[in-house]
Protein backbone atom coordinates (compact mmCIF):
# COMPACT_ATOMS: atom_id res chain seq x y z
CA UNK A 1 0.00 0.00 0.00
CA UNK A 2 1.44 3.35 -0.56
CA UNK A 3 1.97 5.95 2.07
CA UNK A 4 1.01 9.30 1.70
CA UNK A 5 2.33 11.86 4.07
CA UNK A 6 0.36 14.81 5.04
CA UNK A 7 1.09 18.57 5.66
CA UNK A 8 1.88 17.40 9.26
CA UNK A 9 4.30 15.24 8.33
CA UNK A 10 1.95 12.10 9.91
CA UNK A 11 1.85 8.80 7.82
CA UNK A 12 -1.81 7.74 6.46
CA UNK A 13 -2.50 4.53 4.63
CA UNK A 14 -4.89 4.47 1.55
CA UNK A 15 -7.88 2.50 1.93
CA UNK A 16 -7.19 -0.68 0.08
CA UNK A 17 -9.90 -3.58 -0.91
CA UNK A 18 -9.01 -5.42 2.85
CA UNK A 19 -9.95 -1.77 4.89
CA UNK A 20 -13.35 -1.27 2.45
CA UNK A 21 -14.68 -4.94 3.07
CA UNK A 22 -13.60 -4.36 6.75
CA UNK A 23 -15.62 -1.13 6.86
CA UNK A 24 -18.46 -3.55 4.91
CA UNK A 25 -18.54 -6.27 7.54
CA UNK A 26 -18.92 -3.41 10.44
CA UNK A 27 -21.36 -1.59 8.57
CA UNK A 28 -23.61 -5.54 8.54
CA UNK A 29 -22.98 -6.00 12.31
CA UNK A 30 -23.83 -2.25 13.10
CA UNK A 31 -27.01 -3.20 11.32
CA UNK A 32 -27.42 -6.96 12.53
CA UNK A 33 -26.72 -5.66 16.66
CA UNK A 34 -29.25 -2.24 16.37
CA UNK A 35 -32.20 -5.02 14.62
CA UNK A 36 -31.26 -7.33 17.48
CA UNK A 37 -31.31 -4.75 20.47
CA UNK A 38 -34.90 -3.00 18.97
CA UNK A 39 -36.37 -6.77 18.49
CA UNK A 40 -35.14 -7.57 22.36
CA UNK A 41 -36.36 -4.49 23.33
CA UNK A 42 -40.06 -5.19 22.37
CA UNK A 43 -39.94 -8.35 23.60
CA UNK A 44 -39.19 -7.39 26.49
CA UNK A 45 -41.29 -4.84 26.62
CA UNK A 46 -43.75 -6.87 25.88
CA UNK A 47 -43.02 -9.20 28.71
CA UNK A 48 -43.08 -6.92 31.17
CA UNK A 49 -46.60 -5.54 29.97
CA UNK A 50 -48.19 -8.94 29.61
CA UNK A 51 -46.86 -9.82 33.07
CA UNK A 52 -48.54 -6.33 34.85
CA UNK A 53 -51.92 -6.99 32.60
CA UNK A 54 -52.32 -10.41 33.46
């Protein structure tokens, strides 16, 4: 991969094909864990209201 250096003089990597799969992948599981969390959520939520109504 080639380095580019910036005004700073700090090193920073281009994003290759690995990094933009990578950044893929975590976009899926930031999807997969908020669907998961909102579905437990009501569940749970619906739990605790079936539990006080009946």
């Amino acid at each position: 991969m080639p380095i580019q250096r910036t005004r700073r003089g700090a090193r920073r990597r281009r994003a290759g094909r690995r990094r933009l799969e990578a950044s893929r992948l975590d976009r899926w599981l930031n999807t997969a864990v908020t669907v998961a969390v909102i579905t437990a959520l009501a569940v749970g939520s619906a739990a605790v209201l079936a539990h006080w109504l009946l």
